[in-house]
Protein backbone atom coordinates (compact mmCIF):
# COMPACT_ATOMS: atom_id res chain seq x y z
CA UNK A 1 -3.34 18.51 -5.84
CA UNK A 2 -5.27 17.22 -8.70
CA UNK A 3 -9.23 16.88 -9.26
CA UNK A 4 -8.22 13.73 -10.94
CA UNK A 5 -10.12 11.04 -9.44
CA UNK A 6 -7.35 8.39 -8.96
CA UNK A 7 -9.45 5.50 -6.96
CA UNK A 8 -12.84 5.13 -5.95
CA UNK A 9 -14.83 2.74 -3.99
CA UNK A 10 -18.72 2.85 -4.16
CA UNK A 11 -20.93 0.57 -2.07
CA UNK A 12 -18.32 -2.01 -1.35
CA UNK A 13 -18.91 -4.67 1.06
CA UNK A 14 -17.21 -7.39 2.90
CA UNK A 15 -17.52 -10.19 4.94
CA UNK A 16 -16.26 -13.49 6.43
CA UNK A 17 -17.07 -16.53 6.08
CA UNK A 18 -15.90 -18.38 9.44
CA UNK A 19 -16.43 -22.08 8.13
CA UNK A 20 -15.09 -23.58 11.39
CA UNK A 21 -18.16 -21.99 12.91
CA UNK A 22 -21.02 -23.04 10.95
CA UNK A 23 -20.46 -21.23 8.19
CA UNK A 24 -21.17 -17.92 10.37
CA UNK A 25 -20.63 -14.82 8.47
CA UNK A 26 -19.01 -11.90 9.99
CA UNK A 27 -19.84 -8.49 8.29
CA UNK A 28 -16.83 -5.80 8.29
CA UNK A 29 -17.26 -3.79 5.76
CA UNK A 30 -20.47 -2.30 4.12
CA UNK A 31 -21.20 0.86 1.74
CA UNK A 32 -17.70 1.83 1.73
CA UNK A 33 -17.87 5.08 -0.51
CA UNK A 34 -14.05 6.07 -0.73
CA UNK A 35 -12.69 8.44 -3.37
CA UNK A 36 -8.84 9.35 -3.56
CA UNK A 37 -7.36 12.26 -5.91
CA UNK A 38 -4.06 12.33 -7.78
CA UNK A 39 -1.40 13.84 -5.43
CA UNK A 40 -3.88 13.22 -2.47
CA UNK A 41 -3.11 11.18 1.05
CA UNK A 42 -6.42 9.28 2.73
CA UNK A 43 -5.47 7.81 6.04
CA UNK A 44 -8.28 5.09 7.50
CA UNK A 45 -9.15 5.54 10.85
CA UNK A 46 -10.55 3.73 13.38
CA UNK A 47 -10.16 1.76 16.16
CA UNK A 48 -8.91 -1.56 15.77
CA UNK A 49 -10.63 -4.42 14.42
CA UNK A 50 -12.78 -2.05 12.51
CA UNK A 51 -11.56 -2.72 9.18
CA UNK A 52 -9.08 -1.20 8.07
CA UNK A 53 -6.66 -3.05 6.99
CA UNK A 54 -9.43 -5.39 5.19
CA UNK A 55 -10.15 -2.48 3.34
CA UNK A 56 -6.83 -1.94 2.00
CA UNK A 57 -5.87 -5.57 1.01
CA UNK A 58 -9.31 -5.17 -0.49
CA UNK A 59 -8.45 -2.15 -2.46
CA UNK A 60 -5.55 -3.93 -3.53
CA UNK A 61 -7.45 -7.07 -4.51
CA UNK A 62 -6.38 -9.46 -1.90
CA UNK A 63 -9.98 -9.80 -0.40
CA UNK A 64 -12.48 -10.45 -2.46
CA UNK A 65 -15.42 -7.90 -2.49
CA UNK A 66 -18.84 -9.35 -1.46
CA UNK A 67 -20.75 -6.26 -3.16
CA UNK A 68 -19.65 -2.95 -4.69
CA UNK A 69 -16.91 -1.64 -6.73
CA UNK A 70 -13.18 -0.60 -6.54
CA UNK A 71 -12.13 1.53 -9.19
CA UNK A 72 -8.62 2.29 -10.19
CA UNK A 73 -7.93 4.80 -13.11
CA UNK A 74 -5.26 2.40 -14.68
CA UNK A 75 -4.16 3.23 -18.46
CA UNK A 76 -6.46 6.54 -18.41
CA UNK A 77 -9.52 4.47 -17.81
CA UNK A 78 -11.44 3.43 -14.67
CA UNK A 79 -11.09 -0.68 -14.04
CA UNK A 80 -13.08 -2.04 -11.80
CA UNK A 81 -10.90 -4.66 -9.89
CA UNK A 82 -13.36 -6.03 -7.52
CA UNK A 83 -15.11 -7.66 -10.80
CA UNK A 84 -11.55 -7.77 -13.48
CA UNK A 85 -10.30 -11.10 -14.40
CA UNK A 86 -7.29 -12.12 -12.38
CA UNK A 87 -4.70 -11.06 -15.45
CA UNK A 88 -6.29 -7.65 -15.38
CA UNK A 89 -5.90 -7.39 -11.42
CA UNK A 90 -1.87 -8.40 -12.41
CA UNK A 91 -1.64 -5.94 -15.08
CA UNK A 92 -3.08 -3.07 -12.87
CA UNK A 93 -0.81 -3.97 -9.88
CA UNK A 94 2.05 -4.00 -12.33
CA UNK A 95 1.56 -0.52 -13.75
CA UNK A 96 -0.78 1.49 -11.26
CA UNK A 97 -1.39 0.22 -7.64
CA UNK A 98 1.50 -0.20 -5.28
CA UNK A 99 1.13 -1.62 -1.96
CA UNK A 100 3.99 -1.48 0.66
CA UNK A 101 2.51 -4.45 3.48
CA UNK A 102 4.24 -4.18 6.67
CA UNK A 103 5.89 -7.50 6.26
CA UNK A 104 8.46 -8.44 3.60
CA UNK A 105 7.40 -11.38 2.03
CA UNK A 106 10.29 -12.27 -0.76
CA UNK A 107 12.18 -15.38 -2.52
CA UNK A 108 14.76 -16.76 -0.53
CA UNK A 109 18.39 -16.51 -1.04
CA UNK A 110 17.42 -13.19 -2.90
CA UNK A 111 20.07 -10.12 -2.23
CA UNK A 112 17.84 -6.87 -1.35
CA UNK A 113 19.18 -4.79 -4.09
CA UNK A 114 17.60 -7.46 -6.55
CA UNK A 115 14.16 -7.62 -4.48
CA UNK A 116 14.02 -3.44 -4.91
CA UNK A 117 15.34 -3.50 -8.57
CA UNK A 118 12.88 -6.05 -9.80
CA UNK A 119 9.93 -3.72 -8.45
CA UNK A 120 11.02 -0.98 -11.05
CA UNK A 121 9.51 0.05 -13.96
CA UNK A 122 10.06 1.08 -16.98
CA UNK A 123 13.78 1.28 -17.03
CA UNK A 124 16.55 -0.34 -17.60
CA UNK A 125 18.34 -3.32 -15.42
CA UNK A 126 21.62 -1.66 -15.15
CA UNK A 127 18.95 2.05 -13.75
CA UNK A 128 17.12 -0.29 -11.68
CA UNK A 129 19.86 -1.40 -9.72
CA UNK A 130 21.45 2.12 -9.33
CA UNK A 131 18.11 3.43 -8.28
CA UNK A 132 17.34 0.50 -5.85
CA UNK A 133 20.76 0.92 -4.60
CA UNK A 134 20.14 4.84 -3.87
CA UNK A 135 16.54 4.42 -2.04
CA UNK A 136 18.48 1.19 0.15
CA UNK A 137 21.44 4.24 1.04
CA UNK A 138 18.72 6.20 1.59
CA UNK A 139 16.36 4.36 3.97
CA UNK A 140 20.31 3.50 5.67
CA UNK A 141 20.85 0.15 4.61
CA UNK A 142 24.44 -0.04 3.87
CA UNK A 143 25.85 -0.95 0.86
CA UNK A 144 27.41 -4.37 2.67
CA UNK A 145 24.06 -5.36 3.01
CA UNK A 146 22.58 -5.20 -0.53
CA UNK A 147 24.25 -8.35 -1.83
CA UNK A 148 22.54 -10.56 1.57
CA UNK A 149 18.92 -11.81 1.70
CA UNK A 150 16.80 -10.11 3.94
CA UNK A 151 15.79 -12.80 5.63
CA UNK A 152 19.09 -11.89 7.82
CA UNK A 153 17.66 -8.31 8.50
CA UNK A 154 16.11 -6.98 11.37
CA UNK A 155 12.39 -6.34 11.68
CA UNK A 156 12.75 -2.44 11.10
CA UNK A 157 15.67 -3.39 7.99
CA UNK A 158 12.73 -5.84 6.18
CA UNK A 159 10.45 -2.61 6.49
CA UNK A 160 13.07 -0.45 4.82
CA UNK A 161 13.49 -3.12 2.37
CA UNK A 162 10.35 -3.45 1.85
CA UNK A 163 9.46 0.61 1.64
CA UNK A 164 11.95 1.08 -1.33
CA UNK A 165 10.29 -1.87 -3.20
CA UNK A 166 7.47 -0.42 -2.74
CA UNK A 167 8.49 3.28 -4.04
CA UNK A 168 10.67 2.41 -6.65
CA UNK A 169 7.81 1.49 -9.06
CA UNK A 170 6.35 5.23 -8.57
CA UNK A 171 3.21 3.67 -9.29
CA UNK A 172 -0.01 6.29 -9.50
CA UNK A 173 -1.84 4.83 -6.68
CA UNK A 174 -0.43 3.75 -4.04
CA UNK A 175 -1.05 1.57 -0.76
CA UNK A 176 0.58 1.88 2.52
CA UNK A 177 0.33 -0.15 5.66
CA UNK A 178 2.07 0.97 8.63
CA UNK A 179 4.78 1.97 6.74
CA UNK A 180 6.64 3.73 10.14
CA UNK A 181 5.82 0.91 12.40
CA UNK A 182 9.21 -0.84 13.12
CA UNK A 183 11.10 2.79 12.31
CA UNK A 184 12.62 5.02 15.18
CA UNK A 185 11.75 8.91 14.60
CA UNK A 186 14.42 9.75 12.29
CA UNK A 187 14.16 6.68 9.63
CA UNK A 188 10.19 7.67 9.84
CA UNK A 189 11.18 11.12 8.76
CA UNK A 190 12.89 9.54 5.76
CA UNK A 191 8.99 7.80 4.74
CA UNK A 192 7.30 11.29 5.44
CA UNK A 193 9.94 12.61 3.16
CA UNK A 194 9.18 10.07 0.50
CA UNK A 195 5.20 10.35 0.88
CA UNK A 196 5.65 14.05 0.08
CA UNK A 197 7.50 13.53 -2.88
CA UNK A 198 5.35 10.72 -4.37
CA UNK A 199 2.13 12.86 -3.30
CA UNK A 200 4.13 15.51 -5.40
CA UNK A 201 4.71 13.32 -8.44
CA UNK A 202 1.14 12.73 -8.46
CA UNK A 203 0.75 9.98 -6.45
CA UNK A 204 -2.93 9.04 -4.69
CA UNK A 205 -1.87 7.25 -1.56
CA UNK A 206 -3.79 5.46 0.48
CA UNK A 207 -2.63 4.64 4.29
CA UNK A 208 -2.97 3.43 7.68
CA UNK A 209 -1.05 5.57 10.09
CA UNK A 210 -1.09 4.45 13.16
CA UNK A 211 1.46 7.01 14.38
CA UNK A 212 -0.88 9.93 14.85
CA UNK A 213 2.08 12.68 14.27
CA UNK A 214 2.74 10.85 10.92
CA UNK A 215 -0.57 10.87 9.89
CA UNK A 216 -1.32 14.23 10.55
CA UNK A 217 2.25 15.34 8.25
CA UNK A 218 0.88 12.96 5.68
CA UNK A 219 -2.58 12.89 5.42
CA UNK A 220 -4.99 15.23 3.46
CA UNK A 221 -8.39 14.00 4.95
CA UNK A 222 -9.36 11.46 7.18
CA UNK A 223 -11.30 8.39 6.03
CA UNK A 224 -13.14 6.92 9.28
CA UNK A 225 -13.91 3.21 9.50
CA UNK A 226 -16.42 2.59 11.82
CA UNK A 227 -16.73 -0.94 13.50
CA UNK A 228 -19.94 -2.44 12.09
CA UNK A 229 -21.39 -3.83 15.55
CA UNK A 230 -21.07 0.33 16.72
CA UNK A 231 -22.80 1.58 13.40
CA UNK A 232 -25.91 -0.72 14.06
């Protein structure tokens, strides 16, 4: 594992707005100091409702942060993405942060081997397709199914999908979100499998786990989130 500092938060802070209340604010997250290497896994801990996954779509730049900064070494400098104009936030999610959600959220009428290929970088058309087809065999969805949407798929089949978009960009940093939630034991395997190798390429991964003997074949240290109401 690297000393390379991949992605750091420092002081970062969020809250909610609930404008159908009053305009009541609701605190979750405050003086979030996170730090991720290269080749590193962070899972976020905590019980739920404390925050985690607000802290990842805000490490991804999906929440806005009320205070604080997210840094992501992107192009061999540190970018700040909780104050980078929207084109930077593209550009970074384009060539450094990855984020696999637990829900595939896609085009319509879009085959599966085109939704994985178009995630890849860097290569060809013709090498995108053959890799997105080998990560689809691998995560076992058939080769009959690559040419249909996957809005046909199963829950568990979108998450597959949706796992080999996310890894096919081998991006530096990378997000994950339940990635073994709709996955029996031996398709989870598969993810551990891939983690490993990504966290071997270099990869700083970031994840929620909230299968505990996935986590703990995963993870490198625990990042605990602690509920804000139980911190006062």
């Amino acid at each position: 594992m690297s000393t390379t500092t991949m992605l750091r938060t420092e002081g970062l802070e969020k809250q909610f707005v609930l404008h159908l209340r009053g305009g009541l604010r609701l605190p979750v997250l405050a003086h979030v100091d996170l730090h991720v290497a290269a080749g590193e896994c962070v899972a976020l801990v905590g019980p739920s409702g404390a925050g985690k996954s607000t802290l990842l779509r805000a490490l991804y730049g999906n929440y806005h942060a009320d205070a604080g900064r997210i840094l992501v070494r992107h192009e061999g400098a540190l970018v700040d993405i909780a104050a980078a104009a929207p084109r930077t936030v593209v550009r970074v999610r384009a060539d450094t942060l990855g984020y696999v959600s637990q829900f595939l959220r896609v085009v319509p009428r879009v085959p599966a081997l085109d939704i994985v290929a178009d995630a890849a970088r860097g290569v060809s058309r013709e090498q995108a397709r053959e890799m997105a087809a080998a990560l689809l065999l691998r995560l076992h969805i058939p080769a009959r199914m690559h040419a249909l949407p996957p809005a046909t798929f199963s829950g568990g089949e979108q998450q597959r999908v949706n796992l080999a978009r996310g890894f096919i960009g081998g991006h530096p940093v990378l997000l994950l979100d339940e990635p073994t939630a709709s996955l029996d034991a031996a398709r989870a395997d598969i993810v551990v499998d891939m983690i490993a190798e990504a966290k071997q390429n270099g990869a700083a991964i970031v994840g929620i786990f909230h299968d505990v003997a996935v986590r703990d074949r995963v993870a490198d240290r625990l990042h605990h989130v602690t509920p804000l109401q139980d911190a006062a």
